[in-house]
PDB file of N, CA and C in Angstrom:
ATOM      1  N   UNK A   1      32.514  60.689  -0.524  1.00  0.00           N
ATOM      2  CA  UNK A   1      33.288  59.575  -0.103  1.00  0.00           C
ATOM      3  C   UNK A   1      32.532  58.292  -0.455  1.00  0.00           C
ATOM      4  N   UNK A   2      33.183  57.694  -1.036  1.00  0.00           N
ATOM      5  CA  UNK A   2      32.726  56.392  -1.484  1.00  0.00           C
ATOM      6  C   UNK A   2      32.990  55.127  -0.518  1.00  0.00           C
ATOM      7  N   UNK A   3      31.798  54.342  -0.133  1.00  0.00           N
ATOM      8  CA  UNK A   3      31.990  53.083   1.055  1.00  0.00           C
ATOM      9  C   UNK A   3      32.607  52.006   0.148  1.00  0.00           C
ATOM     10  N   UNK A   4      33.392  51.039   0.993  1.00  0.00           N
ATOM     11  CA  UNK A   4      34.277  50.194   0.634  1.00  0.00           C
ATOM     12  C   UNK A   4      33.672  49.488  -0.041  1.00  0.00           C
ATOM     13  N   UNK A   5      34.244  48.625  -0.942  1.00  0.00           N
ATOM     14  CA  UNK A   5      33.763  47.384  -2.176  1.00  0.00           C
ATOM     15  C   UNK A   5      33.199  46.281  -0.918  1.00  0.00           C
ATOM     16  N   UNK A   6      33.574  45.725   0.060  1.00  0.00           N
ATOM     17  CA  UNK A   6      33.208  44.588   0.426  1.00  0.00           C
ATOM     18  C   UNK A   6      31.499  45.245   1.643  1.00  0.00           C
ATOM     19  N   UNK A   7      31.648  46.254   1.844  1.00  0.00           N
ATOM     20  CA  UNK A   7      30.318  46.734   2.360  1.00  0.00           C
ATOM     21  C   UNK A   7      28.611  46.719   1.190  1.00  0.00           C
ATOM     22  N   UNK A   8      29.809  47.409   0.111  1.00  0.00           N
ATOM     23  CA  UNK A   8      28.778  47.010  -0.930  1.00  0.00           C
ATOM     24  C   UNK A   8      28.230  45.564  -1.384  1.00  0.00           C
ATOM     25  N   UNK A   9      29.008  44.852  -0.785  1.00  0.00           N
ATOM     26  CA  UNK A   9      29.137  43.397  -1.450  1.00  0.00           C
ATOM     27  C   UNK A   9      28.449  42.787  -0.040  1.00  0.00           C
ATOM     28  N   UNK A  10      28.099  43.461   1.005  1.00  0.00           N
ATOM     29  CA  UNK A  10      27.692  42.519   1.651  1.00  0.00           C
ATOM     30  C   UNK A  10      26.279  43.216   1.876  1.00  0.00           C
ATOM     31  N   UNK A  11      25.729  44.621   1.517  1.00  0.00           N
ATOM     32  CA  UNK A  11      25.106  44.870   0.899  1.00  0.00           C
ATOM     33  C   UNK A  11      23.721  44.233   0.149  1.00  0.00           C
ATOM     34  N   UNK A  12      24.279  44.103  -1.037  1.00  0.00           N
ATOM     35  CA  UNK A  12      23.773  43.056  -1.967  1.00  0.00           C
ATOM     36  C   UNK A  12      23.487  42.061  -1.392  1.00  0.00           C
ATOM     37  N   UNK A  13      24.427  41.206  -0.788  1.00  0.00           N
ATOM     38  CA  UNK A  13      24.243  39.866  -0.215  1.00  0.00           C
ATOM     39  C   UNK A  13      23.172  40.139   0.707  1.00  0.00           C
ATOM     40  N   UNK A  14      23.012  40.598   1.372  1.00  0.00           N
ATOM     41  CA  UNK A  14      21.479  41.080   2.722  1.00  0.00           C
ATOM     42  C   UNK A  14      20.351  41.243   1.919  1.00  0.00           C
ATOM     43  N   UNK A  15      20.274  42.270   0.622  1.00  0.00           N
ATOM     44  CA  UNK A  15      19.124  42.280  -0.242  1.00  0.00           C
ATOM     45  C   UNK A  15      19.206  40.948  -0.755  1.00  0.00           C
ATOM     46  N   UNK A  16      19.705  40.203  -1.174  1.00  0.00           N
ATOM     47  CA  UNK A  16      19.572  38.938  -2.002  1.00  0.00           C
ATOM     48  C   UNK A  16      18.662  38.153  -1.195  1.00  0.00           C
ATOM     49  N   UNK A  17      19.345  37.913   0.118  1.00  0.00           N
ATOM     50  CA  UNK A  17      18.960  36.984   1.081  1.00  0.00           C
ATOM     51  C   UNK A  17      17.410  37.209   1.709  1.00  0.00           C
ATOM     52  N   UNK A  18      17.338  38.887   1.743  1.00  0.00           N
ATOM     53  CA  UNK A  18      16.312  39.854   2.189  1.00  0.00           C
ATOM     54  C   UNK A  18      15.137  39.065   1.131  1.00  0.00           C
ATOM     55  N   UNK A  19      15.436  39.219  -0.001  1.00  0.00           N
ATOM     56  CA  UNK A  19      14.441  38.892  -0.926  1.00  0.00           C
ATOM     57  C   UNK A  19      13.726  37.472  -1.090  1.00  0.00           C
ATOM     58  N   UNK A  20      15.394  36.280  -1.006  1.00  0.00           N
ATOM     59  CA  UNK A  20      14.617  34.913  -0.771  1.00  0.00           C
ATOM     60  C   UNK A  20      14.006  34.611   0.290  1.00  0.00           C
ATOM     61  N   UNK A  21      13.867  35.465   1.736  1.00  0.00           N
ATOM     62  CA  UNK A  21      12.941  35.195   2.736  1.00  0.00           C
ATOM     63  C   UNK A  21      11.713  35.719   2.130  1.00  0.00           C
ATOM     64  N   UNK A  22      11.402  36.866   1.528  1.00  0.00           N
ATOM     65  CA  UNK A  22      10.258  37.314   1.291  1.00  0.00           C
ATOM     66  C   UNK A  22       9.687  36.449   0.434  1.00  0.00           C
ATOM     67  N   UNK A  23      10.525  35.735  -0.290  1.00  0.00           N
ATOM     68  CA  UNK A  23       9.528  34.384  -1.381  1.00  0.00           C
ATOM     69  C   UNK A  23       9.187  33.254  -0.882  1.00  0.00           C
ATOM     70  N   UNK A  24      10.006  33.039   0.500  1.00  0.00           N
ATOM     71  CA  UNK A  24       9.715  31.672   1.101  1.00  0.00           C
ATOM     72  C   UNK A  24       8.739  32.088   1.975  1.00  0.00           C
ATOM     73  N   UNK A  25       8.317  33.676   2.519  1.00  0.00           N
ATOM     74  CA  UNK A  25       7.454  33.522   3.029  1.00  0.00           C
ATOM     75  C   UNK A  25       6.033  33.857   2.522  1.00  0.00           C
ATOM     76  N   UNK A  26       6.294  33.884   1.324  1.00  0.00           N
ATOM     77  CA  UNK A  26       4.896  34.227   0.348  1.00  0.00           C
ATOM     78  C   UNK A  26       4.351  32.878  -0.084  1.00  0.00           C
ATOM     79  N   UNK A  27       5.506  31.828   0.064  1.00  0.00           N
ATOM     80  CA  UNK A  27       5.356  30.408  -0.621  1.00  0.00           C
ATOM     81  C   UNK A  27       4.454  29.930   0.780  1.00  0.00           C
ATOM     82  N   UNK A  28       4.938  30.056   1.698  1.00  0.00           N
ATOM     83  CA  UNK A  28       4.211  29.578   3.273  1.00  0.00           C
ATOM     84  C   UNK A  28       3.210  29.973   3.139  1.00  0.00           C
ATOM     85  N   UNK A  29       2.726  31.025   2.857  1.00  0.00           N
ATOM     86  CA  UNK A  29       1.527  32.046   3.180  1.00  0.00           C
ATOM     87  C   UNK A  29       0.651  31.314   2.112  1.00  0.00           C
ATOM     88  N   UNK A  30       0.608  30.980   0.704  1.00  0.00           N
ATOM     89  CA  UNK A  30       0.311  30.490  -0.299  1.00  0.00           C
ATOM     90  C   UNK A  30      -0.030  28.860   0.352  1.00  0.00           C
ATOM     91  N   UNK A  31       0.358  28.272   0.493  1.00  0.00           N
ATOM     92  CA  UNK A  31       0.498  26.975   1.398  1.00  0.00           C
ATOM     93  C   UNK A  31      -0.688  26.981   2.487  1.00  0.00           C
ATOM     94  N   UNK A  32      -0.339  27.841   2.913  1.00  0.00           N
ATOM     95  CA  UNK A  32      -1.276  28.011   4.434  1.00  0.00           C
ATOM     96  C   UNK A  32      -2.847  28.059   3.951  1.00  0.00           C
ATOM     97  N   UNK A  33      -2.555  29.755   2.741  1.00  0.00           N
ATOM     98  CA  UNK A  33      -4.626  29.225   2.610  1.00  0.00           C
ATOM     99  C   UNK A  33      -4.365  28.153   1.681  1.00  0.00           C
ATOM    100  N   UNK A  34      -3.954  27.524   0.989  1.00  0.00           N
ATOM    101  CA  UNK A  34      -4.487  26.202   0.975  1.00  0.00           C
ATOM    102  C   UNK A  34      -4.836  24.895   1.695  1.00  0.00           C
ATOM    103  N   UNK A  35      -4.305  24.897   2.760  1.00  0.00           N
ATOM    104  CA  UNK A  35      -4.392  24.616   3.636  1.00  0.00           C
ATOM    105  C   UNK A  35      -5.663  24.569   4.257  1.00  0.00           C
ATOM    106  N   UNK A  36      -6.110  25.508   4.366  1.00  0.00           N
ATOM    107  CA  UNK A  36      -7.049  26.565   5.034  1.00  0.00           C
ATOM    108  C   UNK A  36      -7.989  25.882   4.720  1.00  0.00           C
ATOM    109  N   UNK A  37      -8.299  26.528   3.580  1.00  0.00           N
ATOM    110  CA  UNK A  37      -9.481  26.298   2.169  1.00  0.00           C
ATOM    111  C   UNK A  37      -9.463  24.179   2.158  1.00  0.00           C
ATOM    112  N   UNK A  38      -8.571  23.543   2.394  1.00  0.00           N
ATOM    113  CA  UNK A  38      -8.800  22.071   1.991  1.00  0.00           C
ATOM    114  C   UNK A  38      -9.278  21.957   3.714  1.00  0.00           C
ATOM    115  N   UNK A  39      -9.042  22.562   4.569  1.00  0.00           N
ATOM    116  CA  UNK A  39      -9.362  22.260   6.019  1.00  0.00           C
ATOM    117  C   UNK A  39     -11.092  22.409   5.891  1.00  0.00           C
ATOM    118  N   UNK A  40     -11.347  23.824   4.911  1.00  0.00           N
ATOM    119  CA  UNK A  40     -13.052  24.239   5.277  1.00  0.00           C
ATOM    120  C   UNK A  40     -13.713  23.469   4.375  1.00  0.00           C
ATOM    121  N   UNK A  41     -12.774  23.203   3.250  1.00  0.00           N
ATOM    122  CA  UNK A  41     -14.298  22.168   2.682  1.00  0.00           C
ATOM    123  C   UNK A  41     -14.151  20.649   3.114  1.00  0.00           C
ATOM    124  N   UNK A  42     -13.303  20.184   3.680  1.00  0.00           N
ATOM    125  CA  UNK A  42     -13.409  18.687   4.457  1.00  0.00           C
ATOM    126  C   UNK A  42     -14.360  19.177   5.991  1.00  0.00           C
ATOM    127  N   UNK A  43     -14.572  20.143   6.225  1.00  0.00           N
ATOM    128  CA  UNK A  43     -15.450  20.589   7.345  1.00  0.00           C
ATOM    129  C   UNK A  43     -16.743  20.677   6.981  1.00  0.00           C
ATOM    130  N   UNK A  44     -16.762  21.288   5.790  1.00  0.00           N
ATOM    131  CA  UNK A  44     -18.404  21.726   4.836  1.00  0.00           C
ATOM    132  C   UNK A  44     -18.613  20.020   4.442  1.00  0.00           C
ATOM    133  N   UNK A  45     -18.198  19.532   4.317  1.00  0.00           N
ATOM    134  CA  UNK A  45     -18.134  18.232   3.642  1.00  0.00           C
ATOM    135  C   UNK A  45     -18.795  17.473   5.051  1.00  0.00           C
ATOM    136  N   UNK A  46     -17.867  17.448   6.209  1.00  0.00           N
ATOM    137  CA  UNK A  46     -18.344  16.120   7.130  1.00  0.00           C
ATOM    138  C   UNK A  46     -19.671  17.190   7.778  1.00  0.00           C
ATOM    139  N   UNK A  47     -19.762  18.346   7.823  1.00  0.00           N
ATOM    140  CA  UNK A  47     -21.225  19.190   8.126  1.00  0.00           C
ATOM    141  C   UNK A  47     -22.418  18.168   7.309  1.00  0.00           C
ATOM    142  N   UNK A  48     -22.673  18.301   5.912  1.00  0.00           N
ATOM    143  CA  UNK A  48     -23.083  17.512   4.931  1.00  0.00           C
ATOM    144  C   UNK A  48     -23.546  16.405   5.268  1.00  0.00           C
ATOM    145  N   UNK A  49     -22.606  15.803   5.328  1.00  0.00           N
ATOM    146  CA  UNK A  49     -22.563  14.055   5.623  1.00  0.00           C
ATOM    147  C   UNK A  49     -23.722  14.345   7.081  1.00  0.00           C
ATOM    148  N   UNK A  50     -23.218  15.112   7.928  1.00  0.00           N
ATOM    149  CA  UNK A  50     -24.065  15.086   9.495  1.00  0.00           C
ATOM    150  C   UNK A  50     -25.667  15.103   9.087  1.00  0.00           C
ATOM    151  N   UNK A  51     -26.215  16.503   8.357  1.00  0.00           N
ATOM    152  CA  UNK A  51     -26.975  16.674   7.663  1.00  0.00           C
ATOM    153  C   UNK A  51     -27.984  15.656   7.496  1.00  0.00           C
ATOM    154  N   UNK A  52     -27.291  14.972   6.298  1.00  0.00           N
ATOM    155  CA  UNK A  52     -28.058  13.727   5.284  1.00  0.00           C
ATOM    156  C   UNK A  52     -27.977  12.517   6.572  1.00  0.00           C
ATOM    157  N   UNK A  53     -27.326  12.114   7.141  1.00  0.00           N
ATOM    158  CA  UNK A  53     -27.644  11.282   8.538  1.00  0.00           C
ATOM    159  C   UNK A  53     -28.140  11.423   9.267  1.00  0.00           C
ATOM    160  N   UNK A  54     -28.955  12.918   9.762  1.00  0.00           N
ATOM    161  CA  UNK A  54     -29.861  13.274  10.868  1.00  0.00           C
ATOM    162  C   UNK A  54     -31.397  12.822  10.158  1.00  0.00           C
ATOM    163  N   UNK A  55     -31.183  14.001   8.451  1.00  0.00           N
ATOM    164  CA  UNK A  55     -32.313  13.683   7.689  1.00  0.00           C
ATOM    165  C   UNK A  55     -32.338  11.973   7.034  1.00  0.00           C
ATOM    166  N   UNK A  56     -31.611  11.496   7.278  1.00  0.00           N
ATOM    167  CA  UNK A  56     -32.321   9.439   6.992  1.00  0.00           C
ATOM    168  C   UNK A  56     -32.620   9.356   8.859  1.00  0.00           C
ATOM    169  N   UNK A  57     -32.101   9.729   9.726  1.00  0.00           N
ATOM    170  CA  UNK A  57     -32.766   8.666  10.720  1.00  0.00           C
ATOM    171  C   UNK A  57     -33.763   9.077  10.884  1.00  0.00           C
ATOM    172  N   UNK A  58     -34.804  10.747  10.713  1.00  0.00           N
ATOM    173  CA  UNK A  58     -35.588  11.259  10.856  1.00  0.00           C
ATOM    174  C   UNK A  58     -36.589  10.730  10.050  1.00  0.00           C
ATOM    175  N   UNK A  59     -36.082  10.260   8.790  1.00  0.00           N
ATOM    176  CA  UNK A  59     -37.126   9.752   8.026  1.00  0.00           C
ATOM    177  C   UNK A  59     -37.289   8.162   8.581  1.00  0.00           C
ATOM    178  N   UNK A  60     -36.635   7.724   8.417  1.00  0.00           N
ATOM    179  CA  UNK A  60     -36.308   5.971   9.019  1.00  0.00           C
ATOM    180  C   UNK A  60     -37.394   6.208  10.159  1.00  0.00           C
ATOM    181  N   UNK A  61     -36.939   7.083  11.321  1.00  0.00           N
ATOM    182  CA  UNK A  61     -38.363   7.220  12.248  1.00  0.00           C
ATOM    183  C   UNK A  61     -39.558   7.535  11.823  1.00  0.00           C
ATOM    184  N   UNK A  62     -39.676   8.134  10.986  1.00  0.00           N
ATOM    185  CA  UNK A  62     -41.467   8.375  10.771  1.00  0.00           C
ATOM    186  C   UNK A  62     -41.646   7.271   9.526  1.00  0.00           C
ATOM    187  N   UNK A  63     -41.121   6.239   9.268  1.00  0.00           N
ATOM    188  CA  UNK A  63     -41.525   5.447   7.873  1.00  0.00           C
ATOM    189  C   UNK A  63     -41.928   4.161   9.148  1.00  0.00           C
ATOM    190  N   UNK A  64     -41.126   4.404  10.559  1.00  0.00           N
ATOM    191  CA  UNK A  64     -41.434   3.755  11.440  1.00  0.00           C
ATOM    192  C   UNK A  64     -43.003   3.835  12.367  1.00  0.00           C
ATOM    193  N   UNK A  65     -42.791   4.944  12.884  1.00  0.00           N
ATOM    194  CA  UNK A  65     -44.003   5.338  13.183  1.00  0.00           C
ATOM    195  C   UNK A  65     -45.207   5.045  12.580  1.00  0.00           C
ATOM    196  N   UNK A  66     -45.195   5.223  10.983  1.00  0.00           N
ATOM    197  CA  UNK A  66     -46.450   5.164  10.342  1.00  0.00           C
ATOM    198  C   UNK A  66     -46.489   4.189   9.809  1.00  0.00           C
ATOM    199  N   UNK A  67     -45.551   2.997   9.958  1.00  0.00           N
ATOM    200  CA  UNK A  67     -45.628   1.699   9.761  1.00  0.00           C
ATOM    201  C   UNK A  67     -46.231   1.293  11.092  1.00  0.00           C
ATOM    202  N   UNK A  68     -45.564   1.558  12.170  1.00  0.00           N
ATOM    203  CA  UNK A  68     -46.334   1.056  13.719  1.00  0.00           C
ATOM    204  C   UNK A  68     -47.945   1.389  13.617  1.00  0.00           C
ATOM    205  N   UNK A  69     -48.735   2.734  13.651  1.00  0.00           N
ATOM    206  CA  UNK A  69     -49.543   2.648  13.520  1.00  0.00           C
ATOM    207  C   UNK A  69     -50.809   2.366  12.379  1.00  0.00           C
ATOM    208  N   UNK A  70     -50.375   1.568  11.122  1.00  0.00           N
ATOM    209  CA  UNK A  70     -50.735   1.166  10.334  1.00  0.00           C
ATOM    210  C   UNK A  70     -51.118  -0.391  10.967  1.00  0.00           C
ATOM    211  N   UNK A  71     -50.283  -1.031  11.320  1.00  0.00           N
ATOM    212  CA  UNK A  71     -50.597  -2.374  11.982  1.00  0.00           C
ATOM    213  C   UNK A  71     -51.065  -2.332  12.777  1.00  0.00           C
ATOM    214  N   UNK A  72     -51.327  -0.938  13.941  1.00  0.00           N
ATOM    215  CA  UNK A  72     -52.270  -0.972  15.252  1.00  0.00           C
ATOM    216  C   UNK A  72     -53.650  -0.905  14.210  1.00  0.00           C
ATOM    217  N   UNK A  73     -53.460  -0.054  13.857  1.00  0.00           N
ATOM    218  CA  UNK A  73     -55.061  -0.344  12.810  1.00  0.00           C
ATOM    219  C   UNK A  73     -55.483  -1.210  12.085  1.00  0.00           C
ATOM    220  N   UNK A  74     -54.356  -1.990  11.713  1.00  0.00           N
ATOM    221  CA  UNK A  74     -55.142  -3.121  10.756  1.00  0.00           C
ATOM    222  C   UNK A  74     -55.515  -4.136  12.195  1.00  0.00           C
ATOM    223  N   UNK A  75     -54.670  -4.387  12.906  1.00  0.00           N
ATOM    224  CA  UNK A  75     -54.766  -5.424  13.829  1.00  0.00           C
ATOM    225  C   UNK A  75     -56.304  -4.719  14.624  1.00  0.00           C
ATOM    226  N   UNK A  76     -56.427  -3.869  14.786  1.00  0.00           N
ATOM    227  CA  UNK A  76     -57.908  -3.275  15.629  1.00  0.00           C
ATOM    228  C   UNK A  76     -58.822  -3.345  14.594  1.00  0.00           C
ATOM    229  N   UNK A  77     -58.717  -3.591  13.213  1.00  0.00           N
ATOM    230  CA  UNK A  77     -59.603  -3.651  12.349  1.00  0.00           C
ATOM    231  C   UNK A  77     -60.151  -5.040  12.684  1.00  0.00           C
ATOM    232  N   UNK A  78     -59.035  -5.941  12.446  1.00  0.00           N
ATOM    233  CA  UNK A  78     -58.896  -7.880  12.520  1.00  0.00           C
ATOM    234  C   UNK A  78     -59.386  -8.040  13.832  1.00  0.00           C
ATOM    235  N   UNK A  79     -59.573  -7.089  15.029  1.00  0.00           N
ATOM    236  CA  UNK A  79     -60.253  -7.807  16.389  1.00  0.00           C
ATOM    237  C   UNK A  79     -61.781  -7.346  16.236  1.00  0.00           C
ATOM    238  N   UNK A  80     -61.896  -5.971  15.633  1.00  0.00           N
ATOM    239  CA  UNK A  80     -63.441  -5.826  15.415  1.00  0.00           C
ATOM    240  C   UNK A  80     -64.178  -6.449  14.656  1.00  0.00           C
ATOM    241  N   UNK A  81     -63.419  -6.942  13.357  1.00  0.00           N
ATOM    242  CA  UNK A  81     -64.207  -7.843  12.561  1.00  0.00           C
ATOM    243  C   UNK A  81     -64.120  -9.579  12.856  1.00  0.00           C
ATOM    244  N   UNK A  82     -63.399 -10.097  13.792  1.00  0.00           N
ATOM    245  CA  UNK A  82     -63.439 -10.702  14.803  1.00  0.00           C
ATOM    246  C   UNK A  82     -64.899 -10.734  15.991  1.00  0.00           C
ATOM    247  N   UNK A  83     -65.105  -9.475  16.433  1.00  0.00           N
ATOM    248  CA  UNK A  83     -65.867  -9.063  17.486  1.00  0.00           C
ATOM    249  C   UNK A  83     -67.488  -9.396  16.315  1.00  0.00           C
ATOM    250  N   UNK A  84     -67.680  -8.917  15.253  1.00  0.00           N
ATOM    251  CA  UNK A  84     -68.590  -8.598  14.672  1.00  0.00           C
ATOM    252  C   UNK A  84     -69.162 -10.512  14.538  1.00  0.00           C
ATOM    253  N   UNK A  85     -68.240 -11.111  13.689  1.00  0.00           N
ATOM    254  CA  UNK A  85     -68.306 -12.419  13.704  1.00  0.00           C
ATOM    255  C   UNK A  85     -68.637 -13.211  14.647  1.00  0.00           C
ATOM    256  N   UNK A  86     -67.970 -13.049  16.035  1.00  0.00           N
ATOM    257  CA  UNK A  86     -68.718 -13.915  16.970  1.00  0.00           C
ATOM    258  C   UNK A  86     -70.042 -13.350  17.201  1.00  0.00           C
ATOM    259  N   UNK A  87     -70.422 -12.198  17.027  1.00  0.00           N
ATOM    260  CA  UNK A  87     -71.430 -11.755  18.185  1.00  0.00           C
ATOM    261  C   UNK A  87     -72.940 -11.787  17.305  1.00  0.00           C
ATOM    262  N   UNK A  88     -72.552 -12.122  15.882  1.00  0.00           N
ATOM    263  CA  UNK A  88     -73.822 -12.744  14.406  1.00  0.00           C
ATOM    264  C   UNK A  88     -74.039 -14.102  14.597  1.00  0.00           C
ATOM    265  N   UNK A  89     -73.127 -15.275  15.365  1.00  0.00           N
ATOM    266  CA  UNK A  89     -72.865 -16.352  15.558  1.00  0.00           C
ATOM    267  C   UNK A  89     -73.971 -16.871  16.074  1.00  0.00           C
TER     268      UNK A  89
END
């Protein structure tokens, strides 16, 4: 027994339809890891940036530091040779 022409026809029409969901949802899915992937490297990216800003203030502090105690020493140099001067006087 053969099923009616318009069963067949609606049939088809369900696979047709069946099929353009499966492309729109392969197109989403496609979308998504890109998505994804532009989300992790703008993440790897501002990681980076954190990085290179911890390593300058870290340096900025010790170019500080060893600038501070460079002038405690010259200035303790300038009071001893100070001290030496009056005390030949």
């Amino acid at each position: 027994m053969s099923q009616p022409p318009s069963l067949e026809v609606g049939v088809a029409v369900l696979a047709v339809q069946l099929t353009e969901v499966i492309k729109d949802v392969t197109a989403v899915q496609s979308e998504l890891a890109a998505h994804r992937l532009e989300h992790k490297e703008e993440k790897r990216d501002r990681e980076t940036q954190r990085q290179l800003e911890k390593r300058n203030r870290v340096a900025g502090r010790r170019w500080l530091i060893g600038v501070t105690i460079t002038l405690l020493g010259s200035v303790a140099g300038l009071y001893a040779l100070l001290a030496q001067i009056l005390v030949h006087r």
